[in-house]
N, C-alpha and C. Protein backbone atom coordinates (compact mmCIF):
# COMPACT_ATOMS: atom_id res chain seq x y z
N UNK A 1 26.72 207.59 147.26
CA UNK A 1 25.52 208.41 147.17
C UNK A 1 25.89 209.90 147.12
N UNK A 2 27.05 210.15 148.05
CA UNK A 2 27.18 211.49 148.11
C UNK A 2 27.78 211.93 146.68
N UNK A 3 28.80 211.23 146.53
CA UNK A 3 29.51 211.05 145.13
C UNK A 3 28.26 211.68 143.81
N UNK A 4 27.14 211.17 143.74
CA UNK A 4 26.44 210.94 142.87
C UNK A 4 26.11 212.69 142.88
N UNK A 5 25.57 212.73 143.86
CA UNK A 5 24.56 214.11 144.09
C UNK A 5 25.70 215.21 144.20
N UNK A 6 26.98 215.06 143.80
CA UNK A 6 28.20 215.84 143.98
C UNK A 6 27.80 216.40 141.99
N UNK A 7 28.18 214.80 141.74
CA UNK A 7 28.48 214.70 140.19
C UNK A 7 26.85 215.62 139.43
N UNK A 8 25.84 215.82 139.84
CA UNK A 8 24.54 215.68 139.27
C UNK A 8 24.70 217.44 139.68
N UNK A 9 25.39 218.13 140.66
CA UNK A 9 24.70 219.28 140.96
C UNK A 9 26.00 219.53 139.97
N UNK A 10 27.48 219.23 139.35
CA UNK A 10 28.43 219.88 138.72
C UNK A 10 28.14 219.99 137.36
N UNK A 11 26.93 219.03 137.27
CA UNK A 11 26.84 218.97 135.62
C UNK A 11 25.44 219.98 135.47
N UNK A 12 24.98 219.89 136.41
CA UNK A 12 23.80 221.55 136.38
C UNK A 12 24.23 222.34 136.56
N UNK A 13 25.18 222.83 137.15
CA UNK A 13 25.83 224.28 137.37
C UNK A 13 26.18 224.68 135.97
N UNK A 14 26.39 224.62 134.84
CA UNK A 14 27.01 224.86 133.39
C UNK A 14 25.35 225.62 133.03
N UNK A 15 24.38 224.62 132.96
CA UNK A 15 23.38 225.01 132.70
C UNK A 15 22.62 225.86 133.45
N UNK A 16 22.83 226.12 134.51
CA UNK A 16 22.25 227.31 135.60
C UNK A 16 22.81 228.87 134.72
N UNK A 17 24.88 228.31 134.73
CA UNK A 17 25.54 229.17 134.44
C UNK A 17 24.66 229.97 132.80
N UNK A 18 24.59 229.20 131.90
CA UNK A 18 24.29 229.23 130.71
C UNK A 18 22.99 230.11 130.32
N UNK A 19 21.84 229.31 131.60
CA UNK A 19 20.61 230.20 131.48
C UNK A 19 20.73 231.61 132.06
N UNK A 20 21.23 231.38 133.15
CA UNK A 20 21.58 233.14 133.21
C UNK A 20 22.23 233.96 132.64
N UNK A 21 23.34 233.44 131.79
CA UNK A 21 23.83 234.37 131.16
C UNK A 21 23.28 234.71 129.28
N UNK A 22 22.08 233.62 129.21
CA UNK A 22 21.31 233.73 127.90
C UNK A 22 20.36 235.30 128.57
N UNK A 23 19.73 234.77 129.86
CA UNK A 23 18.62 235.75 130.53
C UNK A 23 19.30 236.99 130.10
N UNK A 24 20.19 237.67 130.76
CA UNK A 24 21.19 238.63 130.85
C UNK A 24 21.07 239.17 129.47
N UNK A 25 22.13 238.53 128.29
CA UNK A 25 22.07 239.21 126.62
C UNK A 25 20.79 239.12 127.33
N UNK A 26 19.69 238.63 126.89
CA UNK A 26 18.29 238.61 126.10
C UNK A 26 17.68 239.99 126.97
N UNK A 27 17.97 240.16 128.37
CA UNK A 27 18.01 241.70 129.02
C UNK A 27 18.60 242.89 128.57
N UNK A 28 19.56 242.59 128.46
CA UNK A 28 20.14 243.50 127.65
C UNK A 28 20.19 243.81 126.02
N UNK A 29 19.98 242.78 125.60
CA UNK A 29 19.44 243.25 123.82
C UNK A 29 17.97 244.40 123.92
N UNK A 30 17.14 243.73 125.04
CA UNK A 30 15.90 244.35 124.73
C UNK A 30 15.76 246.31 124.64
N UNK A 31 17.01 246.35 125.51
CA UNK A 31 17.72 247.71 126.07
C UNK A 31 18.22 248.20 124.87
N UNK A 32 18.82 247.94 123.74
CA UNK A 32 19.29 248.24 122.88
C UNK A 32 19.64 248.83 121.78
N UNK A 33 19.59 249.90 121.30
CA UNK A 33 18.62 251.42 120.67
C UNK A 33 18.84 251.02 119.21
N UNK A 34 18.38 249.83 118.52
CA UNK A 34 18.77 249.62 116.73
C UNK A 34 17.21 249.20 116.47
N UNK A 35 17.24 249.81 115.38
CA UNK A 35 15.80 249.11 114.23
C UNK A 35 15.96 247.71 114.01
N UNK A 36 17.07 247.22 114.45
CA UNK A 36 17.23 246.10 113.97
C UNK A 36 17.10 245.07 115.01
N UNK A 37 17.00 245.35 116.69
CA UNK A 37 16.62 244.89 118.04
C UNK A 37 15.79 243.60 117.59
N UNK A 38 14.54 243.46 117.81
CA UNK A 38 13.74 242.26 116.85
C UNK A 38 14.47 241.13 116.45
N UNK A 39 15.29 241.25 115.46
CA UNK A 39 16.46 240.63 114.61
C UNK A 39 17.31 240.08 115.34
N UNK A 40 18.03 241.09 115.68
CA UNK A 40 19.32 240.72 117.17
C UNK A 40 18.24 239.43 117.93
N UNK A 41 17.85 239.78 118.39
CA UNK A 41 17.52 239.09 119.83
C UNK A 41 17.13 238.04 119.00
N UNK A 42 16.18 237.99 117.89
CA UNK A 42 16.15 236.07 117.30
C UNK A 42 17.22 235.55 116.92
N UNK A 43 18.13 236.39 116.46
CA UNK A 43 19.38 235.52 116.17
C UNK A 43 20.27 235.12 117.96
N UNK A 44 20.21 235.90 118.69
CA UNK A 44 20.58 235.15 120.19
C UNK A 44 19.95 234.07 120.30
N UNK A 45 18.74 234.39 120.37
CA UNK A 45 17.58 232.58 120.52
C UNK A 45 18.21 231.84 119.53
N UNK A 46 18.21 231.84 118.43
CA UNK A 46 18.57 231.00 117.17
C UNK A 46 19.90 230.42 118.06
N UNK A 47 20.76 231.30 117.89
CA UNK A 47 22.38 230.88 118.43
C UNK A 47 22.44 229.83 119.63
N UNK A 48 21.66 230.44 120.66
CA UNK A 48 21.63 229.29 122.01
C UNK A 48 21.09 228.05 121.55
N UNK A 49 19.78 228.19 120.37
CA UNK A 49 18.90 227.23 120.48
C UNK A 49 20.03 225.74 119.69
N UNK A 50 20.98 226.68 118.43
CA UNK A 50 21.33 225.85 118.05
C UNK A 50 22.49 225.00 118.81
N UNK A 51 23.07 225.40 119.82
CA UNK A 51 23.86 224.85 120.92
C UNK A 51 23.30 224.46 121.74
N UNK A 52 22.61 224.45 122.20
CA UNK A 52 21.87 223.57 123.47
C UNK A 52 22.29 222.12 123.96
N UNK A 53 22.45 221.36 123.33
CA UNK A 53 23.21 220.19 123.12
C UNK A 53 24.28 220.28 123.05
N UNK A 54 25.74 221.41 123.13
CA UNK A 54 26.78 221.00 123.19
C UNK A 54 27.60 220.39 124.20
N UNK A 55 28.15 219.34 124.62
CA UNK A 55 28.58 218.50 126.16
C UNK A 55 29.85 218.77 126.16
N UNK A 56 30.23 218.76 125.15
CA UNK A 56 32.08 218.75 125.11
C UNK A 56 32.31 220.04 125.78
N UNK A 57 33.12 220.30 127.01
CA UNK A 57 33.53 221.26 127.76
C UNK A 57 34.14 222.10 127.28
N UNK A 58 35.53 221.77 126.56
CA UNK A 58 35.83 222.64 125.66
C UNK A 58 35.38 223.61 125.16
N UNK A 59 34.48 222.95 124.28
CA UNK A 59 33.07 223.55 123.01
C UNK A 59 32.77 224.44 123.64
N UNK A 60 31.90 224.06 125.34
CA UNK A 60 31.47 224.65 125.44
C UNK A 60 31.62 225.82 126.71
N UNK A 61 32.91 225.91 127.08
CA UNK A 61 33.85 226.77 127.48
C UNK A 61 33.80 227.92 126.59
N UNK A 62 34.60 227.57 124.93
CA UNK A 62 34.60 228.46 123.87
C UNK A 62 33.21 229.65 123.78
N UNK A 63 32.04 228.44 123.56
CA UNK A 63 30.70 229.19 123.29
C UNK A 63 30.27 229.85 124.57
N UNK A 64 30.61 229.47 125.62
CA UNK A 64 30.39 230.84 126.92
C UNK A 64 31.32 231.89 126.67
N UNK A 65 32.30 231.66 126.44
CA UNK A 65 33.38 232.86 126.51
C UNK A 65 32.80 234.04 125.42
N UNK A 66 32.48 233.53 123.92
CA UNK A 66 31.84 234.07 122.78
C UNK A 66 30.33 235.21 123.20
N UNK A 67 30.01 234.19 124.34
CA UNK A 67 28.52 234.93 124.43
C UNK A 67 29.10 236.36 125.19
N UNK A 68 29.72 235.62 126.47
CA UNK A 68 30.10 236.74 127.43
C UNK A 68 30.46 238.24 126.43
N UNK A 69 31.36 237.82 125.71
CA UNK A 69 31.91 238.73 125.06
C UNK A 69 31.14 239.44 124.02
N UNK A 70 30.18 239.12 123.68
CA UNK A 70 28.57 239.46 122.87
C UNK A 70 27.73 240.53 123.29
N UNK A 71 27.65 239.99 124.98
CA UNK A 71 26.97 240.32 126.23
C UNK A 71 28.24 241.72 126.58
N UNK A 72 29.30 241.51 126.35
CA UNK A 72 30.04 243.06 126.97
C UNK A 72 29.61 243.99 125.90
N UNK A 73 29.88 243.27 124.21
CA UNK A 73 29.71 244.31 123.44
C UNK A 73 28.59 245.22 123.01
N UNK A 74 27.33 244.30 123.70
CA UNK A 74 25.79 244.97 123.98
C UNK A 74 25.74 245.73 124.80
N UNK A 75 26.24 245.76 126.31
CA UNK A 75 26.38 246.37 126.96
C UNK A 75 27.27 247.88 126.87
N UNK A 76 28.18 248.06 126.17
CA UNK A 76 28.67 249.03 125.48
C UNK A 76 28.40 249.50 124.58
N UNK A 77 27.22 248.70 123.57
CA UNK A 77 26.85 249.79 122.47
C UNK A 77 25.16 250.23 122.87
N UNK A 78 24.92 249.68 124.25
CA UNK A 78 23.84 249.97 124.50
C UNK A 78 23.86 251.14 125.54
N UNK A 79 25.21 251.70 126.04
CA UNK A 79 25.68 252.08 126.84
C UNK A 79 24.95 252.26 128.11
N UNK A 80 25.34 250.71 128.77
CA UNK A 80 24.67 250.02 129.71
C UNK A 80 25.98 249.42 130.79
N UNK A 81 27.10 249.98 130.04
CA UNK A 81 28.24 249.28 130.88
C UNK A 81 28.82 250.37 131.80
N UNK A 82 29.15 250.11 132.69
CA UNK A 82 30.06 251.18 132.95
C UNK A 82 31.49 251.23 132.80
N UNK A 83 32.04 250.05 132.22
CA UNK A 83 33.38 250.19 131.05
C UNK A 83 33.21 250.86 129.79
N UNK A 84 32.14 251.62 129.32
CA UNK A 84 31.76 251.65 128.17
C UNK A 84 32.14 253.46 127.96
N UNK A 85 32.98 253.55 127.40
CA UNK A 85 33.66 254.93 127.49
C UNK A 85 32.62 256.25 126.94
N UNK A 86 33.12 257.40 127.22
CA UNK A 86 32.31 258.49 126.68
C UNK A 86 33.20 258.99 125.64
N UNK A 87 32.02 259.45 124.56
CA UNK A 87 32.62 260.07 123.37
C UNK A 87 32.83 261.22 123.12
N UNK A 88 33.45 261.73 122.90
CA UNK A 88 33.80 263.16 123.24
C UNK A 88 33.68 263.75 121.47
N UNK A 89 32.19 264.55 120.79
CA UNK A 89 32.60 264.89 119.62
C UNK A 89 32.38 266.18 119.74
N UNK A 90 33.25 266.43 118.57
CA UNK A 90 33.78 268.42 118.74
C UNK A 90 33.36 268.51 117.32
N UNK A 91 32.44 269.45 117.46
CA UNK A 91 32.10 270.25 116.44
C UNK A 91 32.82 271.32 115.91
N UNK A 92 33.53 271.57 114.37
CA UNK A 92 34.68 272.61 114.29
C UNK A 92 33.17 273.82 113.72
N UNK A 93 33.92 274.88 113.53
CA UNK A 93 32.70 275.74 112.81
C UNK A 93 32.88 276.17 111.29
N UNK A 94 31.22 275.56 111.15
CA UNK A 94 30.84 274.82 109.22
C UNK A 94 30.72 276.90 109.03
């Protein structure tokens, strides 16, 4: 019994993991300063929606790692990170 309710909470934790880190992008896209925001964020929905079903760990190891890394690069061009460096531009004189 214990066994069972061991196995049932390891195979929800992926999907706990998964929805929060869809929540998160989909937080952070909304933050996101492009005309094109709208767009972005259906293609995130699109992307999760079309994985939803993936079981193979692997797979879906790969497709967390992909998002995460989606999720840093929003966060840096939304400059929302605090890894997200400052730009330093120098104007010469026109």
């Amino acid at each position: 019994q214990d066994r069972i309710r061991r196995e049932a909470r390891t195979l929800h934790m992926p999907q706990t993991a998964t929805r929060a880190l869809y929540r998160d992008i989909l937080r952070t896209a909304q933050r996101w300063p492009s005309i094109r925001r709208a767009k972005v964020i259906e293609e995130i929905r699109a992307e999760f929606r079309e994985n939803r079903n993936v079981k193979e760990p692997e797979q879906l190891q790969k497709l967390l790692a992909e998002a995460r890394t989606g999720l840093a690069a929003l966060r840096s061009q939304s400059g929302l990170s605090s890894k997200a460096s400052d730009v330093d531009f120098k104007f010469g004189d026109f």
